[in-house]
N, C-alpha and C. Protein backbone atom coordinates (compact mmCIF):
# COMPACT_ATOMS: atom_id res chain seq x y z
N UNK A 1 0.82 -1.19 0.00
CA UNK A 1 0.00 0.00 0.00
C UNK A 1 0.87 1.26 0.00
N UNK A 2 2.00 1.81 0.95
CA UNK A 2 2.89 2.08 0.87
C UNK A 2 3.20 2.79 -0.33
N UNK A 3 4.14 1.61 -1.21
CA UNK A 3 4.34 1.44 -2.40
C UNK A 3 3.57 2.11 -3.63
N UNK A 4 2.58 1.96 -3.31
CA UNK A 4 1.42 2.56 -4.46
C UNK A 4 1.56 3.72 -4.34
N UNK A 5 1.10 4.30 -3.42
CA UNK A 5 1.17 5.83 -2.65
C UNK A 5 2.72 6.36 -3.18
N UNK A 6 3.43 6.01 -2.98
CA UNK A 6 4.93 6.48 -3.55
C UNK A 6 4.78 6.68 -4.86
N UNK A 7 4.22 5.67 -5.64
CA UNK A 7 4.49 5.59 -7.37
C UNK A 7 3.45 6.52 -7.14
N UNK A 8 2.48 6.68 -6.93
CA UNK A 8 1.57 7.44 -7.13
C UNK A 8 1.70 9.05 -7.47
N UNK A 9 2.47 9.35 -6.08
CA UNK A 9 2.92 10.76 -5.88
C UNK A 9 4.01 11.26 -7.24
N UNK A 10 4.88 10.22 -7.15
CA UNK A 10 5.75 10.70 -8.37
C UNK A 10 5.35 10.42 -9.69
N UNK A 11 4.33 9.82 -9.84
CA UNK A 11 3.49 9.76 -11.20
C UNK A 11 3.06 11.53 -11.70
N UNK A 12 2.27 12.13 -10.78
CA UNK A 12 1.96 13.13 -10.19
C UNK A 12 3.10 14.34 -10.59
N UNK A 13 4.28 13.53 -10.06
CA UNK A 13 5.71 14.86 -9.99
C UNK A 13 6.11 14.82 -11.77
N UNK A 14 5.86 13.53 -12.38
CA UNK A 14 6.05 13.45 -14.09
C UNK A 14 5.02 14.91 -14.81
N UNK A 15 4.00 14.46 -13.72
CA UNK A 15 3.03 15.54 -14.82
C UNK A 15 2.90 16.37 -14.45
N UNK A 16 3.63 17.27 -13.23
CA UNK A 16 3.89 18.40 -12.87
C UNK A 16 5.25 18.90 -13.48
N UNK A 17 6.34 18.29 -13.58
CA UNK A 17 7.26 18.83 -14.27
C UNK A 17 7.13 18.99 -15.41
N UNK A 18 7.87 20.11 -15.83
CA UNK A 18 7.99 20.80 -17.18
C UNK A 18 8.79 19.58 -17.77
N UNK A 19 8.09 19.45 -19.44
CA UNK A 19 9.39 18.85 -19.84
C UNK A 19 10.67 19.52 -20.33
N UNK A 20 11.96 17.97 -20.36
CA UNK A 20 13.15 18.35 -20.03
C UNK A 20 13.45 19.04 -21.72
N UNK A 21 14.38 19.95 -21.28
CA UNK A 21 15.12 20.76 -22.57
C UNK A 21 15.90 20.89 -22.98
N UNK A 22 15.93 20.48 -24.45
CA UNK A 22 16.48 19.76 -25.61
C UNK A 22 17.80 20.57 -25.82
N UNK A 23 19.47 20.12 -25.92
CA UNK A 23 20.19 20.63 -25.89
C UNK A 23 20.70 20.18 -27.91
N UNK A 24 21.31 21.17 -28.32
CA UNK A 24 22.08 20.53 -29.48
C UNK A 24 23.14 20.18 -29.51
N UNK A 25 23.71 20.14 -28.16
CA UNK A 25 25.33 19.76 -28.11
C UNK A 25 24.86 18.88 -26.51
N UNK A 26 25.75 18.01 -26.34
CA UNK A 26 25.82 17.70 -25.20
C UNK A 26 24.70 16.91 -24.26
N UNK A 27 24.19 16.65 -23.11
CA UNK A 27 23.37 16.19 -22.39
C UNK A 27 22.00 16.88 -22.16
N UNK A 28 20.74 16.40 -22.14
CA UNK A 28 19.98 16.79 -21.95
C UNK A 28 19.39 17.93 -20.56
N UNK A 29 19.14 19.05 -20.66
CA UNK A 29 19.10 19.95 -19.40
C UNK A 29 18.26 19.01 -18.62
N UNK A 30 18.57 19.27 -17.31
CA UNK A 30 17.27 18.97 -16.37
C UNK A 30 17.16 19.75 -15.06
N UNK A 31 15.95 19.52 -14.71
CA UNK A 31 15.78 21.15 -13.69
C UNK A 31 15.79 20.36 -12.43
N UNK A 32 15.97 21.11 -11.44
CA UNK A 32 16.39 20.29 -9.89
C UNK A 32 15.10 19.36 -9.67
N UNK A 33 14.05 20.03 -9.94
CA UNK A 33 13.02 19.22 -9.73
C UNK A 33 13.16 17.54 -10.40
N UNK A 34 12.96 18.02 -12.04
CA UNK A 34 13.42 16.73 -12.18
C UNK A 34 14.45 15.86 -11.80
N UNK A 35 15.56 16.17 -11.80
CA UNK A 35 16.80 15.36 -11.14
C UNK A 35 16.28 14.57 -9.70
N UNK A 36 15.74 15.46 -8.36
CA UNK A 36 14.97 14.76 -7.67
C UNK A 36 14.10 13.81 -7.56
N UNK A 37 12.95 13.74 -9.26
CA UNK A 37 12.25 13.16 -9.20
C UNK A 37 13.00 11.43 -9.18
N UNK A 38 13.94 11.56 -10.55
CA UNK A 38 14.45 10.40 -10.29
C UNK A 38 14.94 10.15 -9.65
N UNK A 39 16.06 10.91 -8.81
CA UNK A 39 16.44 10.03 -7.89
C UNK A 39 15.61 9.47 -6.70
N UNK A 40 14.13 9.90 -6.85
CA UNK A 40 13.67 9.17 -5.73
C UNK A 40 13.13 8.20 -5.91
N UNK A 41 12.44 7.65 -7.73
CA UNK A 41 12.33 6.86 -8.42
C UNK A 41 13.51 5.83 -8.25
N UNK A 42 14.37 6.35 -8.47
CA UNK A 42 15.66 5.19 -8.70
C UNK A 42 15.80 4.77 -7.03
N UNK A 43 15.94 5.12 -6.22
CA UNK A 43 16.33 4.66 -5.16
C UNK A 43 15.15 4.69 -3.95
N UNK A 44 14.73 4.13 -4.23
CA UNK A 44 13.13 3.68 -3.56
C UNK A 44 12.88 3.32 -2.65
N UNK A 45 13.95 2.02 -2.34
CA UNK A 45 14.28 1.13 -1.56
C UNK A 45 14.61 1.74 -0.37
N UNK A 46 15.53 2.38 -0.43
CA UNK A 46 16.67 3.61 0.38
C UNK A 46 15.91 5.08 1.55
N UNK A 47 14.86 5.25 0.52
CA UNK A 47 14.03 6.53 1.16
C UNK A 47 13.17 5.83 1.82
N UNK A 48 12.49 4.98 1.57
CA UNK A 48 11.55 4.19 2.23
C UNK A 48 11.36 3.31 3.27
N UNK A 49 12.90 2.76 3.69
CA UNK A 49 13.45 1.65 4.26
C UNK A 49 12.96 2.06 6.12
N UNK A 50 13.48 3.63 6.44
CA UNK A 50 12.84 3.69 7.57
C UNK A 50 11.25 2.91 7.81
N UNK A 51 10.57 3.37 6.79
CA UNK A 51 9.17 2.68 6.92
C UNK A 51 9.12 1.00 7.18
N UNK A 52 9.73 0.58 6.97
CA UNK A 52 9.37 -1.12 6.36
C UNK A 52 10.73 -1.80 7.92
N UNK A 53 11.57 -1.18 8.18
CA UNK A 53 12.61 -1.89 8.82
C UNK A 53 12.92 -0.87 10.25
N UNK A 54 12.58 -1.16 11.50
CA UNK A 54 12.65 -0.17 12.58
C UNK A 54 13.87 0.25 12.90
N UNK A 55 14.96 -0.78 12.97
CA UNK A 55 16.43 -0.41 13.15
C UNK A 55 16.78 0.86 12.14
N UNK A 56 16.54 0.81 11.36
CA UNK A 56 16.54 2.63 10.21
C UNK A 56 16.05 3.33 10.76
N UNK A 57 17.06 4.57 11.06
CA UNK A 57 16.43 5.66 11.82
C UNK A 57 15.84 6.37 10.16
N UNK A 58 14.99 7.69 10.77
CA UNK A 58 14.40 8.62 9.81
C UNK A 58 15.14 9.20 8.56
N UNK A 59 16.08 9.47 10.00
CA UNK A 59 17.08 10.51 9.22
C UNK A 59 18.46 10.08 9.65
N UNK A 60 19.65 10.14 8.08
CA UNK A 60 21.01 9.77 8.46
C UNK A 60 21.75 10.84 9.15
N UNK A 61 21.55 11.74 9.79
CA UNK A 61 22.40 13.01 10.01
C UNK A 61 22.81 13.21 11.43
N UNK A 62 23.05 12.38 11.95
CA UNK A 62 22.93 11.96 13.34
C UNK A 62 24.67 12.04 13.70
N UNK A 63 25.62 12.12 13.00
CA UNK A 63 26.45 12.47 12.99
C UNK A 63 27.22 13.63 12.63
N UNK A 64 26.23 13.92 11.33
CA UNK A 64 26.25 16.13 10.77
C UNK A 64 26.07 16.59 12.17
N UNK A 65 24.93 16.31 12.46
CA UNK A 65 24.24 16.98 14.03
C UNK A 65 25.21 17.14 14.86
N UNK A 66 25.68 16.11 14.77
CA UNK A 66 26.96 15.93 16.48
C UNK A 66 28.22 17.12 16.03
N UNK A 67 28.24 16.76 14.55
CA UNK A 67 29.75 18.02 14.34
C UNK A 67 29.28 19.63 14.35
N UNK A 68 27.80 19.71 13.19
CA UNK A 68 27.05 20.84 13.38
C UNK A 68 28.26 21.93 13.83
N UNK A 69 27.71 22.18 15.93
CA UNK A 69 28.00 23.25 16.53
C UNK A 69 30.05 23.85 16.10
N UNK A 70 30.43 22.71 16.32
CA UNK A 70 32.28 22.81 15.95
C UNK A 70 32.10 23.54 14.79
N UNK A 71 31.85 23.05 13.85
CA UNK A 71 32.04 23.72 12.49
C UNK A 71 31.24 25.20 11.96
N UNK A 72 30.24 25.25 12.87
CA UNK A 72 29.71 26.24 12.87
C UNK A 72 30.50 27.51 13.18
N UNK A 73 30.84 26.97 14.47
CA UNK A 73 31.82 28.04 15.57
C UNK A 73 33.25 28.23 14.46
N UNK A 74 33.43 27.15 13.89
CA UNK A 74 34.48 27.39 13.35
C UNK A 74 34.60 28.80 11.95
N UNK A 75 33.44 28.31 11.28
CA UNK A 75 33.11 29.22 9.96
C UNK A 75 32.80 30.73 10.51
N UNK A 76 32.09 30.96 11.83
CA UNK A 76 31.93 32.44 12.34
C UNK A 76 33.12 32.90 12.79
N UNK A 77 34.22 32.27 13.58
CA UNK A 77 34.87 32.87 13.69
C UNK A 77 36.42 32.67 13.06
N UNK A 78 36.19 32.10 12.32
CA UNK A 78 37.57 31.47 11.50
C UNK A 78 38.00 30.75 12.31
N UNK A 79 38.20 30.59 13.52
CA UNK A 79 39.42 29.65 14.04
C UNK A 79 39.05 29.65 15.53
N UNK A 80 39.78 29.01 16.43
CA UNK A 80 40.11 29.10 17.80
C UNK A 80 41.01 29.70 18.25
N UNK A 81 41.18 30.92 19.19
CA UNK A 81 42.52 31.62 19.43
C UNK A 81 43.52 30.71 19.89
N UNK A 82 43.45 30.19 20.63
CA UNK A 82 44.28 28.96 21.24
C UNK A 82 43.97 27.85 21.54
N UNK A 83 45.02 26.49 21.33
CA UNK A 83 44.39 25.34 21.78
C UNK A 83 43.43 25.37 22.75
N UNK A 84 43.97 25.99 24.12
CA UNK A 84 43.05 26.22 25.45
C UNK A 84 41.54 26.34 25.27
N UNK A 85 41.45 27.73 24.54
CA UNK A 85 40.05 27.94 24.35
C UNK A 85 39.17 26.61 23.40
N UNK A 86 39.93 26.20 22.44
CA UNK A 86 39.13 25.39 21.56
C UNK A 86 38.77 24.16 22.76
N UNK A 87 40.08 23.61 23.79
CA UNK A 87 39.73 22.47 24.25
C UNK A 87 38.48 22.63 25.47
N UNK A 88 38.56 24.03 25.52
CA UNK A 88 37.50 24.55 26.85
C UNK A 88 35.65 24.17 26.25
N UNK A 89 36.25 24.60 25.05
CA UNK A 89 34.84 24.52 24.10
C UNK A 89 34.43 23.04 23.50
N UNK A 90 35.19 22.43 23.19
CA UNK A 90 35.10 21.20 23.54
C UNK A 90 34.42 20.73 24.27
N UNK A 91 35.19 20.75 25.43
CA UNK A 91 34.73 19.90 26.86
C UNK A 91 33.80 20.66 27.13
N UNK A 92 32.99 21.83 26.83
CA UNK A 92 31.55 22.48 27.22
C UNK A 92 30.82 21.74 26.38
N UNK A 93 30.43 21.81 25.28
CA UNK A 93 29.67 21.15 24.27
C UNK A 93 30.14 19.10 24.54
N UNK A 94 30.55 18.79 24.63
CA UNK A 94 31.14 17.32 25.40
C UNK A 94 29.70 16.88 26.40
N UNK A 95 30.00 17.87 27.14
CA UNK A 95 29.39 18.02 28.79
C UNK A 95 28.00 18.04 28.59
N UNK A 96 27.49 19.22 27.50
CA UNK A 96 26.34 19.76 27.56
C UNK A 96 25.31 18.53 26.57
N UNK A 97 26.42 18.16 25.70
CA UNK A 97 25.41 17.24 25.22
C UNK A 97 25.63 15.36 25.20
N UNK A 98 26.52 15.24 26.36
CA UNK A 98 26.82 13.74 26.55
C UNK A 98 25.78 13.98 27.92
């Protein structure tokens, strides 16, 4: 049932997208939309799997998440002034979310 409902929707996303546009050199254009469509067509199995198998979490980002705040801190302020401070910040974020 599932299954149906999926083909269904992206049946739906075929006849909502524009069609794709015709290049004279090279590969056929395609617009983000479409590119999405297939890949959710093509990999079916993959997006869906949370549903059908409980050990699959929702979402893979469970490790983005954990780096997230570091890299964040990192891009605002370019850098850490000193080891000290970075390892202080560390062991705060460590603390705050172990």
């Amino acid at each position: 049932k599932l299954g149906e409902r999926y083909w269904a929707l992206l049946a739906l996303a075929d006849q909502e997208e524009p069609p794709l546009i015709k290049s004279k050199q090279g590969r056929t254009k395609k617009s983000k939309d479409r590119n999405l469509r297939e890949r959710l067509g093509k990999w079916e199995a993959s997006v869906v799997a949370f549903t059908r198998h409980t050990e699959v979490p929702f979402t893979n980002s469970l490790g983005e998440r954990d780096l997230r705040p570091g890299k964040t801190k990192l891009k605002v302020s370019g850098c850490w002034r000193t080891r000290t401070g970075a390892e202080r910040y560390a062991g705060i974020k460590g603390f705050a979310l172990g």
